[in-house]
Protein backbone atom coordinates (compact mmCIF):
# COMPACT_ATOMS: atom_id res chain seq x y z
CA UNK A 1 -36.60 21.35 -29.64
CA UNK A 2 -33.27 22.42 -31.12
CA UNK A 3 -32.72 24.84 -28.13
CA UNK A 4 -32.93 21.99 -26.16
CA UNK A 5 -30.96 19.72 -28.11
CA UNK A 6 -28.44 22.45 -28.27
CA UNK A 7 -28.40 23.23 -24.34
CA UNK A 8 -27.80 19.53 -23.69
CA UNK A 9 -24.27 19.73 -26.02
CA UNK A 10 -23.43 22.04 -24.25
CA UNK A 11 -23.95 20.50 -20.84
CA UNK A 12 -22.02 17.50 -21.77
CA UNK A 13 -19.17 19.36 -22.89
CA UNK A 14 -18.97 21.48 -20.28
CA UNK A 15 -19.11 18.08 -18.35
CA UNK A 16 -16.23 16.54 -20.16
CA UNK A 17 -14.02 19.33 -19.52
CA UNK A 18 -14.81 19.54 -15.95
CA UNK A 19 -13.88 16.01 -15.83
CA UNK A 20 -10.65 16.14 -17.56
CA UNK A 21 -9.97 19.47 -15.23
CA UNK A 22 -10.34 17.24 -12.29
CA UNK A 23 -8.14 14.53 -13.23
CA UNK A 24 -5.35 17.26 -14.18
CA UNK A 25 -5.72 18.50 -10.78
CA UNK A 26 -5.63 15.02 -8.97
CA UNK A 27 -2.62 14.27 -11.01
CA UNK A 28 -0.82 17.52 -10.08
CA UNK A 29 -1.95 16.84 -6.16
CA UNK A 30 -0.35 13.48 -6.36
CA UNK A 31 2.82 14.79 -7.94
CA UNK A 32 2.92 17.20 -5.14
CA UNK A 33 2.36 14.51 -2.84
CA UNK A 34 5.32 12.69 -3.86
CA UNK A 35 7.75 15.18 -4.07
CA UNK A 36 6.90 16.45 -0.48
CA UNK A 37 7.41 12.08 0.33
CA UNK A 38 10.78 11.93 -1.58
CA UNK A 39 11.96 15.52 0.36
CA UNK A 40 10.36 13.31 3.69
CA UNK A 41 12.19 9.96 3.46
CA UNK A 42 15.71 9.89 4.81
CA UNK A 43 16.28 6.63 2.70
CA UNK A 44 16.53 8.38 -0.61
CA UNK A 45 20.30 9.33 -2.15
CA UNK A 46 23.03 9.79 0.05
CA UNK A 47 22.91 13.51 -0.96
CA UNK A 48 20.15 13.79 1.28
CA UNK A 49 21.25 11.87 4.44
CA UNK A 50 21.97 14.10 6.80
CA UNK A 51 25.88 13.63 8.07
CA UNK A 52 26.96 13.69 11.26
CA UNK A 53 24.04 11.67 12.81
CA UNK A 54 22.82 8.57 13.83
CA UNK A 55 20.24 6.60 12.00
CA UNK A 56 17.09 5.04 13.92
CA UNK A 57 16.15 1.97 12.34
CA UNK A 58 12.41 0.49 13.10
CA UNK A 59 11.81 -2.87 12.81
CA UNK A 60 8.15 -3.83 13.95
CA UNK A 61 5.56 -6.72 13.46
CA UNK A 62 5.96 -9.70 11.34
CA UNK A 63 9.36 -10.39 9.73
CA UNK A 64 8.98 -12.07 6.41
CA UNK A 65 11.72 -11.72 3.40
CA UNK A 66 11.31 -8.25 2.11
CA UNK A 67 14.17 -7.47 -0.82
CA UNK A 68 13.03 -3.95 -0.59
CA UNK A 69 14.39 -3.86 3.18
CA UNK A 70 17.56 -5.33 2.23
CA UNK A 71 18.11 -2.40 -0.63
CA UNK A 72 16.93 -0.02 1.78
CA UNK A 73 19.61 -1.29 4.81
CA UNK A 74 22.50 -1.33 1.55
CA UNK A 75 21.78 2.51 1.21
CA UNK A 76 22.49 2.82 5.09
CA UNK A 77 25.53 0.98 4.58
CA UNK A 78 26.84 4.11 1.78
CA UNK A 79 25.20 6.77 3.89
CA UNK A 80 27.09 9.21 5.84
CA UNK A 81 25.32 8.25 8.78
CA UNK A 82 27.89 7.76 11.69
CA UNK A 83 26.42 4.85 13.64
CA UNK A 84 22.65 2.95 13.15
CA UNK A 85 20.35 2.09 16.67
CA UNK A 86 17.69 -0.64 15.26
CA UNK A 87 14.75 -0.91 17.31
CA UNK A 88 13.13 -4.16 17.45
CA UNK A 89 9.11 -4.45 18.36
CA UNK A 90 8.54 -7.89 16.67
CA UNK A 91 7.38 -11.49 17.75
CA UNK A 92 9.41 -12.63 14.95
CA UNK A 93 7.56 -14.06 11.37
CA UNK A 94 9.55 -16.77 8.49
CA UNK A 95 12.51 -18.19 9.48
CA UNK A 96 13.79 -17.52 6.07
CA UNK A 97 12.45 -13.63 5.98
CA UNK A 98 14.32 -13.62 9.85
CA UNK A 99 17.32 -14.89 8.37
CA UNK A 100 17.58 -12.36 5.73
CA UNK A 101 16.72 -9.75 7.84
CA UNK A 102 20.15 -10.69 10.62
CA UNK A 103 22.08 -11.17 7.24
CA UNK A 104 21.34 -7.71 6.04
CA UNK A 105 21.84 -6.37 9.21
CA UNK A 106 25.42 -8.22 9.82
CA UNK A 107 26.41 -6.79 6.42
CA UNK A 108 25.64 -3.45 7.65
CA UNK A 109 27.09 -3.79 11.27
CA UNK A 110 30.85 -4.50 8.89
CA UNK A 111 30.34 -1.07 7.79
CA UNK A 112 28.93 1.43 10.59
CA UNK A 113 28.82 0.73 14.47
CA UNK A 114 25.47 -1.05 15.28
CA UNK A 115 23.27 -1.41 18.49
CA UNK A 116 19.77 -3.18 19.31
CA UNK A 117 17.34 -1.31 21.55
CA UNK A 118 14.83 -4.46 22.21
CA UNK A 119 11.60 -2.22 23.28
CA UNK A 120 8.21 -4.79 24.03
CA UNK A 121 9.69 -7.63 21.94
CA UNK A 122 12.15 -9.62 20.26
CA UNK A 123 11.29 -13.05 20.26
CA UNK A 124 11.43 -15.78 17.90
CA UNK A 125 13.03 -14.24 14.74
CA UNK A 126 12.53 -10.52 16.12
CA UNK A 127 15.54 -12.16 18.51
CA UNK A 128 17.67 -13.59 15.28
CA UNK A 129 17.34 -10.13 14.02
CA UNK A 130 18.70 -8.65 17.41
CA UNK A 131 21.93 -11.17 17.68
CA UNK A 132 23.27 -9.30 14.36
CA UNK A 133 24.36 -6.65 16.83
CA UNK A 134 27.64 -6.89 19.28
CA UNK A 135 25.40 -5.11 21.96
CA UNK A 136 21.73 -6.00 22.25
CA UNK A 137 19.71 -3.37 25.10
CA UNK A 138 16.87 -4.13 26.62
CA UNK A 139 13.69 -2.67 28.54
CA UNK A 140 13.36 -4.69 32.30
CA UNK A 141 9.87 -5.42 31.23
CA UNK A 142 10.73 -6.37 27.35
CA UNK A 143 10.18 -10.36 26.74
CA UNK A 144 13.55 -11.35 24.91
CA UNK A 145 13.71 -15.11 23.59
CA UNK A 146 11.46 -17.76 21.91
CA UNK A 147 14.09 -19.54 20.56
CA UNK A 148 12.63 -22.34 18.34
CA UNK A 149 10.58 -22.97 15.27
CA UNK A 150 7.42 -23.92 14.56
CA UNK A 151 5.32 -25.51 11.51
CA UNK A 152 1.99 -25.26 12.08
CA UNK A 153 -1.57 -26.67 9.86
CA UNK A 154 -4.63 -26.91 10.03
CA UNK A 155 -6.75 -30.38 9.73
CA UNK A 156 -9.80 -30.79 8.68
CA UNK A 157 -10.68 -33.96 8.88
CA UNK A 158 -13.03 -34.40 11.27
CA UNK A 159 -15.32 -31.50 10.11
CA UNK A 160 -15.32 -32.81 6.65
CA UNK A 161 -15.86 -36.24 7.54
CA UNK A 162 -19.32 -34.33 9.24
CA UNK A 163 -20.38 -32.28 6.26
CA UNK A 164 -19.68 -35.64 4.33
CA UNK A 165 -17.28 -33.75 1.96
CA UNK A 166 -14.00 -36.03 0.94
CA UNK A 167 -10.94 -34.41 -1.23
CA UNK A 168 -9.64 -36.64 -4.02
CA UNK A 169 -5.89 -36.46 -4.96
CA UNK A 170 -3.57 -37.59 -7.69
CA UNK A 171 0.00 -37.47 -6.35
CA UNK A 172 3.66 -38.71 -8.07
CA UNK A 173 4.69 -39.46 -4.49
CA UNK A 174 3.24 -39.90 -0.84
CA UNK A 175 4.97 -37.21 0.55
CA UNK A 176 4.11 -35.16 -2.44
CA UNK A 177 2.17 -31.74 -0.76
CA UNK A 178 2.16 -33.40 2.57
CA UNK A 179 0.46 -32.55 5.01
CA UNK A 180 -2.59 -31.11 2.91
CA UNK A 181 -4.95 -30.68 5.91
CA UNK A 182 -8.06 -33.22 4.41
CA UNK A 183 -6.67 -36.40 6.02
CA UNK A 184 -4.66 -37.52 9.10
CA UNK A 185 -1.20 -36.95 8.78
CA UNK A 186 0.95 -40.01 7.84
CA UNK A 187 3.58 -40.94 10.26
CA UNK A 188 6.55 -40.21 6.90
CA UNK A 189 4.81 -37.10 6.58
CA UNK A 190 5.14 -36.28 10.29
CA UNK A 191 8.87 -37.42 10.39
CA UNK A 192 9.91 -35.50 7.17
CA UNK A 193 8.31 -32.22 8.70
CA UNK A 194 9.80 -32.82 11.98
CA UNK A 195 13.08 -33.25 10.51
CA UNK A 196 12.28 -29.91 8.47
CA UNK A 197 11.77 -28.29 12.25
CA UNK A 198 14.99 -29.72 13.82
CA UNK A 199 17.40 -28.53 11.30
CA UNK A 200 15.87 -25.02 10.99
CA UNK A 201 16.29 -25.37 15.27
CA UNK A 202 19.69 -26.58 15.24
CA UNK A 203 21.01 -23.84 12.89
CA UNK A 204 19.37 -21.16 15.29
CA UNK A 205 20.69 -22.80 18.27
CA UNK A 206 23.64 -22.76 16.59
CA UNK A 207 23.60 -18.94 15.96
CA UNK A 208 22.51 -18.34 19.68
CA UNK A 209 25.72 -19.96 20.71
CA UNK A 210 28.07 -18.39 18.42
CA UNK A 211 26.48 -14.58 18.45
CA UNK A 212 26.28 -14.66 22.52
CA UNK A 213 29.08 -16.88 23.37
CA UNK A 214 27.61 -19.40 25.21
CA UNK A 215 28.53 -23.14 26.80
CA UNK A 216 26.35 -26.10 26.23
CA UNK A 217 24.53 -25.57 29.74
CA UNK A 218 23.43 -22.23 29.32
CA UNK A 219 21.98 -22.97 25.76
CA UNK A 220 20.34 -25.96 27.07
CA UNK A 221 18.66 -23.11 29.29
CA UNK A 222 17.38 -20.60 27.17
CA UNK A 223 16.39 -22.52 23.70
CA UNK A 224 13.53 -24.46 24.86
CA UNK A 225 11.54 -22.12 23.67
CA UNK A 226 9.69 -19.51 26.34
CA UNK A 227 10.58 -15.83 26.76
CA UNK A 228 12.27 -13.98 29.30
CA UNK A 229 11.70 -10.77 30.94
CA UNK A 230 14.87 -8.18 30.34
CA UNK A 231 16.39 -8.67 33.54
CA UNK A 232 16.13 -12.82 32.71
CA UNK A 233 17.66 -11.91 29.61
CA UNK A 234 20.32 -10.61 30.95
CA UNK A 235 21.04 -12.68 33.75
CA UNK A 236 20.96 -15.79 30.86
CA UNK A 237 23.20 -13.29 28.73
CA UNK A 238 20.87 -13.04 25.79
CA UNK A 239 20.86 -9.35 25.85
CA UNK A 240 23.92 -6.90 27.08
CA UNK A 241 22.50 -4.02 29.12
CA UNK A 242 19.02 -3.06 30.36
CA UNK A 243 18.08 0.43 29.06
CA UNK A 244 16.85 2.72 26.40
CA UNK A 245 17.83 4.64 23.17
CA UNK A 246 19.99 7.00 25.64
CA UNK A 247 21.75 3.46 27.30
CA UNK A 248 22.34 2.48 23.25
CA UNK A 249 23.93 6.05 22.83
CA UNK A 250 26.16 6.03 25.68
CA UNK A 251 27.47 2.44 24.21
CA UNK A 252 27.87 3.95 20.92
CA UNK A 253 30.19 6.75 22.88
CA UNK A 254 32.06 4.98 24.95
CA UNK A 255 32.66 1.67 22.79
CA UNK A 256 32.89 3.00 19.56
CA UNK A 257 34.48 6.12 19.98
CA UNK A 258 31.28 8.03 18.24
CA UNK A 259 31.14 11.56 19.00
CA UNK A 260 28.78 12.99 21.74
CA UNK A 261 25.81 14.68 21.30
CA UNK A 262 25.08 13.52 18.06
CA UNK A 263 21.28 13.40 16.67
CA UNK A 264 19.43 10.32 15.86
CA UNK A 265 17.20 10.93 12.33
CA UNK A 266 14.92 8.41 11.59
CA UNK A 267 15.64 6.37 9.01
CA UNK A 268 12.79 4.76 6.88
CA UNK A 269 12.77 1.42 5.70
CA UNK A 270 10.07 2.25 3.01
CA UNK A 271 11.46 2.53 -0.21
CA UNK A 272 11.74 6.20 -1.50
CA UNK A 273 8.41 6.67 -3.16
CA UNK A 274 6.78 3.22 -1.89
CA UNK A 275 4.35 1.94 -0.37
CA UNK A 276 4.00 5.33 2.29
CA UNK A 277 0.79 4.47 3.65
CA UNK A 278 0.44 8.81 3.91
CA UNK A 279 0.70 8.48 0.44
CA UNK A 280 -2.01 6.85 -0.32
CA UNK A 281 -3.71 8.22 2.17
CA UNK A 282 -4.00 11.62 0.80
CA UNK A 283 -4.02 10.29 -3.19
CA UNK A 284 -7.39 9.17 -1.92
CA UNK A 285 -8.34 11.75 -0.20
CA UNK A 286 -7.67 13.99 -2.98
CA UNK A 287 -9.54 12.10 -5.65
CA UNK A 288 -12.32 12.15 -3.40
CA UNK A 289 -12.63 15.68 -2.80
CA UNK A 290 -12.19 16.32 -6.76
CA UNK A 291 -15.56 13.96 -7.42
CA UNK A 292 -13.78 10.90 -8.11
CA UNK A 293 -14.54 8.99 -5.29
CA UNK A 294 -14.70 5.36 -7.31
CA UNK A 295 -11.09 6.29 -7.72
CA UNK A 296 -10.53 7.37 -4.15
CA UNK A 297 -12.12 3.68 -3.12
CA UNK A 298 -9.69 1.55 -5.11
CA UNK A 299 -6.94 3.22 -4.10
CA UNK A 300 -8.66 2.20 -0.29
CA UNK A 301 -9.37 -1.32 -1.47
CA UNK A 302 -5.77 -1.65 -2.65
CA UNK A 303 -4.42 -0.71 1.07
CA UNK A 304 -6.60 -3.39 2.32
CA UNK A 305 -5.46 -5.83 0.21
CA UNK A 306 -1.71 -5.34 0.93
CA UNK A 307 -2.57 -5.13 4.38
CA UNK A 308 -4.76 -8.57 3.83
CA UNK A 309 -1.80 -10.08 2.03
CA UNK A 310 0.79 -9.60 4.93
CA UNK A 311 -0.90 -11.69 7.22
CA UNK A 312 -0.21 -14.53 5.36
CA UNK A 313 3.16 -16.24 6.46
CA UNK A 314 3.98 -19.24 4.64
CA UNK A 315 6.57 -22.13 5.73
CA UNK A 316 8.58 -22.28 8.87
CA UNK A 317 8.04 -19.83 11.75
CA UNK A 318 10.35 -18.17 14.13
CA UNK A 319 7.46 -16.72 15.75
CA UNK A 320 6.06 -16.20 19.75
CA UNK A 321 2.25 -16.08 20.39
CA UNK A 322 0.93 -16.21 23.49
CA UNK A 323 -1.52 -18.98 23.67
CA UNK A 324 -5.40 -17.70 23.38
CA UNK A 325 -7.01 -17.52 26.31
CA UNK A 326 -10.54 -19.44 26.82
């Protein structure tokens, strides 16, 4: 009996070290795994932009405000890099994270020569992002436009009033979270959001006009709210040239005097060390392989839940959807 009890001491402390063991060695992966992400990212220091180059800058899916994009763009702005080429892929997202976005951007055209490359898309606010450049280029086949803004609930009424299920409310005011979605919406609360709409449309008709220099009929033309092809767009003169990255080169060249032949590096919007979805990635694949795989699945879980979270967009929309077929 004391052999046994002895052999089972044993086992458990040979257990305990093997666990710590494996934890040292997941930690030391990760570390690894970081370094090789910081060495990766051109949007570290300036020590490590490479000079005499110019940046690629993505911007793709749904715009909302990001600060970390803005810091990220303000390193650009102190990099050596000689000239930035965004790329815009985006059916726009918040009004307010769109504004920010064209904001960041105009702050960084004052300091380095700057050029859109519009591939599928820039409508909505992926086209307030676009008008922060002097030359906007554009695929024949890109859609370019969807200038408006939307506010958009849902209402419930009429399947509660089925399921016999009625909200109560306590309220200071009668606009006062309106519209909530459980009853009809009241004409003042209809009015106040459509004001809401108007003012958010007027300042980016506004910016339309100014950015592309364009009369009263043309505007009339383009803001009602559809897309346009590339050659439409420029035709209406929302976009500059049709093209590619090369086309955005040769303007770079030949407009602002930037030297020929020079690279474009990708530059990454992710913060150095962030939220690099490789990262996780192999953090999780490493934890897994050392036996810890509840660890491995919460680092999982906590990708889906970021990813989850994204798709939420909340107040006013500069944003193009097609509608859903039947």
């Amino acid at each position: 009996m004391s052999l046994d009890s002895d052999v089972i001491v044993d086992r458990r402390r040979i257990r305990r070290k093997l666990t710590f063991w494996r934890i040292m060695a997941g930690l030391v992966t990760i570390a690894a795994i970081v370094a090789a992400g910081a060495i990766a990212t051109t949007s570290g220091p300036a020590a490590l932009t490479p000079s005499g180059s110019i940046a690629r800058v993505n911007i793709e899916g749904l715009i909302r405000s990001d600060q970390k994009r803005v810091e990220a763009l303000e390193r650009l702005e102190k990099s050596s890099h000689a000239a930035v080429i965004v790329h815009i892929n985006s059916p726009g997202g918040t009004t307010a994270g769109s504004e920010q976005l064209y904001e960041s951007l105009m702050r960084l055209k004052a300091k380095k020569p700057l050029v859109v490359v519009v591939e599928g898309l820039a409508a909505s606010g992926g086209y307030i992002s676009a008008m922060a450049a002097d030359h906007i280029v554009a695929r024949q086949s890109s859609l370019v436009g969807s200038i408006g803004v939307l506010f958009q609930y849902p209402n419930f009424t009429e399947l509660m009033k089925t399921v016999g299920v009625k909200v109560e409310e306590v309220k200071s005011s009668p606009l006062k979270a309106a519209p909530n979605g459980f009853e009809p919406t009241s004409p003042e609360a209809r009015a106040a959001l459509d004001a809401l709409v108007k003012d958010s449309y007027a300042w980016f008709r506004g910016l339309v006009k100014e950015r592309r220099g364009m009369d009263e009929a043309l505007l009339e033309k383009v803001a009602d709210g559809r897309v346009f092809t590339g050659r439409q767009a420029l035709e209406l003169k929302l976009v500059d040239q049709l093209g590619d990255e090369k086309a955005a080169v040769e303007w770079l060249v030949a407009e602002k005097k930037i030297k020929k032949d020079l690279p474009v590096r990708d530059y990454k919007l992710n913060p150095q060390l962030g939220d690099l979805t490789f990262l996780r990635t192999a953090a999780s694949i490493a934890f897994d392989a050392l036996g810890l795989s509840s660890i491995a699945r919460q680092i999982e879980q906590a990708g889906v839940a970021q990813a989850v979270d994204r798709l939420a967009l909340d107040g006013m929309l500069a944003l193009w959807r097609p509608a859903a077929s039947n």
